[in-house]
C-alpha atoms as a PDB file:
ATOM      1  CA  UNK A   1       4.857   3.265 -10.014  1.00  0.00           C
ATOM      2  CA  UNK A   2       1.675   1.958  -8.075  1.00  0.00           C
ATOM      3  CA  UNK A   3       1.325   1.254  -4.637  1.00  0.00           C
ATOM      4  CA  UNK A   4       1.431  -2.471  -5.426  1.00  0.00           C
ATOM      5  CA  UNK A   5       4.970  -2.035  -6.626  1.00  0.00           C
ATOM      6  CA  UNK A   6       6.136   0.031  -3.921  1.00  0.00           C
ATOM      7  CA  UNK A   7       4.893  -3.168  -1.916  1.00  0.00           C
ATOM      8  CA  UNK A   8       7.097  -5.511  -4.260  1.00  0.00           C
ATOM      9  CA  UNK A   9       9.868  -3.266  -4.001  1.00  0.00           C
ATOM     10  CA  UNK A  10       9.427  -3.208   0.124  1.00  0.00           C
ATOM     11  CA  UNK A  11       8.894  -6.620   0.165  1.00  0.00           C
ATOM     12  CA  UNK A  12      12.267  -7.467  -1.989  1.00  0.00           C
ATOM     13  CA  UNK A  13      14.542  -5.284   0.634  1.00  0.00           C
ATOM     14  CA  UNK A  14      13.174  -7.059   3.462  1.00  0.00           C
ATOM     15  CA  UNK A  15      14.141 -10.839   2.300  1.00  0.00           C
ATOM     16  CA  UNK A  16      17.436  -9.354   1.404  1.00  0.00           C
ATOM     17  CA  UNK A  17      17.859  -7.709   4.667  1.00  0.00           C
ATOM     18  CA  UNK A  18      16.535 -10.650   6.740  1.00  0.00           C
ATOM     19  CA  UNK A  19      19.346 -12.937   4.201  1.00  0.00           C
ATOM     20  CA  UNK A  20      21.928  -9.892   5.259  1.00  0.00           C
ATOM     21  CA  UNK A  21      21.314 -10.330   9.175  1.00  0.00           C
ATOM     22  CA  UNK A  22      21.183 -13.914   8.848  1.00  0.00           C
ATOM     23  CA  UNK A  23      24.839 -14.628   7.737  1.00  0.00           C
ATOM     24  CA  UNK A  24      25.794 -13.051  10.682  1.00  0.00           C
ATOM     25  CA  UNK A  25      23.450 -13.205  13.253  1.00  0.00           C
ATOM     26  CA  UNK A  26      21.289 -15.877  14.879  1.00  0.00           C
ATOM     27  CA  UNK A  27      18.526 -13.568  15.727  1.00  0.00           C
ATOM     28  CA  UNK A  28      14.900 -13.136  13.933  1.00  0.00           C
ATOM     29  CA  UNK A  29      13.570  -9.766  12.918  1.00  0.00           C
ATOM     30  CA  UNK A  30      10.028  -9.430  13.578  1.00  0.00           C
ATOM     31  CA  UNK A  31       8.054  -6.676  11.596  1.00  0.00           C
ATOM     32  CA  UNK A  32       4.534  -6.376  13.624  1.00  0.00           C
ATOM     33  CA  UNK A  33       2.873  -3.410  11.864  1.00  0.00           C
ATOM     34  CA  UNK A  34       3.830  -4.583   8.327  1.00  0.00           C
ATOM     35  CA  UNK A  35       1.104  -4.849   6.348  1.00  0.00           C
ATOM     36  CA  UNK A  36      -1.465  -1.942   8.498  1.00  0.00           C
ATOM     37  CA  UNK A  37      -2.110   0.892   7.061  1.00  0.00           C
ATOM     38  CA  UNK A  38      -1.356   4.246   8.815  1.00  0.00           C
ATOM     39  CA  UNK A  39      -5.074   4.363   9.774  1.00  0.00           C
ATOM     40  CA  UNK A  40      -5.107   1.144  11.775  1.00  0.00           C
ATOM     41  CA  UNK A  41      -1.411   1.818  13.089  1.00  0.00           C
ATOM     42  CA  UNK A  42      -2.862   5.035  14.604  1.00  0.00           C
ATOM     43  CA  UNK A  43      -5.916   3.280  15.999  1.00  0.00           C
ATOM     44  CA  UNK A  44      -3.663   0.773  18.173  1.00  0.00           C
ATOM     45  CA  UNK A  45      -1.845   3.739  19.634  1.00  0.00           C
ATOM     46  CA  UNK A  46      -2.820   4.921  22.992  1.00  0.00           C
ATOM     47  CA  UNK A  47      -3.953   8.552  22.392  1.00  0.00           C
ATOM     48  CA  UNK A  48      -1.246  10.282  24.034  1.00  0.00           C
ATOM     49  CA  UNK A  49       1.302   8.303  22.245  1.00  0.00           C
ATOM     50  CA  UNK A  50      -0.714   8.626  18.849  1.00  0.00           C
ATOM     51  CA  UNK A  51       0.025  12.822  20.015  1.00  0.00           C
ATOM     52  CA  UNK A  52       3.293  12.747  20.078  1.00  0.00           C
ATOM     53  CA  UNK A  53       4.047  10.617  17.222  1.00  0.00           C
ATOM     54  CA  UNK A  54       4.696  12.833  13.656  1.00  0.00           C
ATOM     55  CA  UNK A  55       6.370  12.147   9.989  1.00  0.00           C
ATOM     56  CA  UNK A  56       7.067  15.021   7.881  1.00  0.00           C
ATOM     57  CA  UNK A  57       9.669  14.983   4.693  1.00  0.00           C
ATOM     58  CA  UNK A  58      10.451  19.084   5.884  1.00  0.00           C
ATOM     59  CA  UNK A  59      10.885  19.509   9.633  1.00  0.00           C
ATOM     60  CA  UNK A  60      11.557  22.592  11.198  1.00  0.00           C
ATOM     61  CA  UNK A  61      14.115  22.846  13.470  1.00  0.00           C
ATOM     62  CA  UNK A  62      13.752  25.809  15.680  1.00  0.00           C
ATOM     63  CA  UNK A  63      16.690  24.354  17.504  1.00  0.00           C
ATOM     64  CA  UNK A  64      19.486  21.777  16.218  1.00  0.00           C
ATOM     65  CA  UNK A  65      18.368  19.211  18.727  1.00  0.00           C
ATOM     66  CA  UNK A  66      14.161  19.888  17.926  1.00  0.00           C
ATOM     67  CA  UNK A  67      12.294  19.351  15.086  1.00  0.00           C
ATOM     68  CA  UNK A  68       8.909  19.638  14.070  1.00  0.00           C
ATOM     69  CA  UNK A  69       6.640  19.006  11.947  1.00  0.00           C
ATOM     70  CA  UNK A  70       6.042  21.608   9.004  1.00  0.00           C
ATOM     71  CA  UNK A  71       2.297  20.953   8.821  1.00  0.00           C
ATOM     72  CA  UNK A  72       2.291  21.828   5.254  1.00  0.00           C
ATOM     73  CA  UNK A  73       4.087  18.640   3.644  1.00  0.00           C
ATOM     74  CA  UNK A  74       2.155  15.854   1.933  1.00  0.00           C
ATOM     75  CA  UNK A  75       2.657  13.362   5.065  1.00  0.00           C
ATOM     76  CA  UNK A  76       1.491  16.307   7.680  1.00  0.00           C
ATOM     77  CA  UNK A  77      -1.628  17.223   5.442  1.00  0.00           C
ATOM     78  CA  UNK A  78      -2.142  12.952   5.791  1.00  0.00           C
ATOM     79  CA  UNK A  79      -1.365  12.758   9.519  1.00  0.00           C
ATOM     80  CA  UNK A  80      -4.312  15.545  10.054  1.00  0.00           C
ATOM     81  CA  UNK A  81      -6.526  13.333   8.257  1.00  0.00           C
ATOM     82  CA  UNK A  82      -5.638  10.046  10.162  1.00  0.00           C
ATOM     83  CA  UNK A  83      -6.040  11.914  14.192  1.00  0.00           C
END
């Protein structure tokens, strides 16, 4: 699967789930970072907010109610790229 069809695919689930909310709501849903890449997402961030803001597919939770990042994970290794 390419990136282009991971795009597709995204693109599909969000006309069904704007044809979902629809039917039973009155209310528009508004996606303002679709279509930015991570890079450009983390460039409109204020620093300190771009500090504090992780994605990892393994956190580590030293405590039930706090997780963290791994560091080690594909999407940490690409977070350390983008700050």
């Amino acid at each position: 699967m390419t990136q282009t069809d991971d795009a597709d695919l995204d693109a599909g689930r969000i006309v069904r789930g704007n044809k979902t909310y629809a039917a039973f709501t009155n209310k528009e849903l508004l996606y303002p970072v679709r279509g930015l890449s991570k890079q450009e997402i983390v460039t409109l961030l204020p620093a300190e907010v771009a500090k504090l803001a992780w994605s990892c597919r393994r956190p580590v939770y030293h405590s039930p109610e706090v997780p963290t990042p791994c560091g080690r994970c594909k999407t940490c290794e690409a977070l350390k790229l983008l700050n």
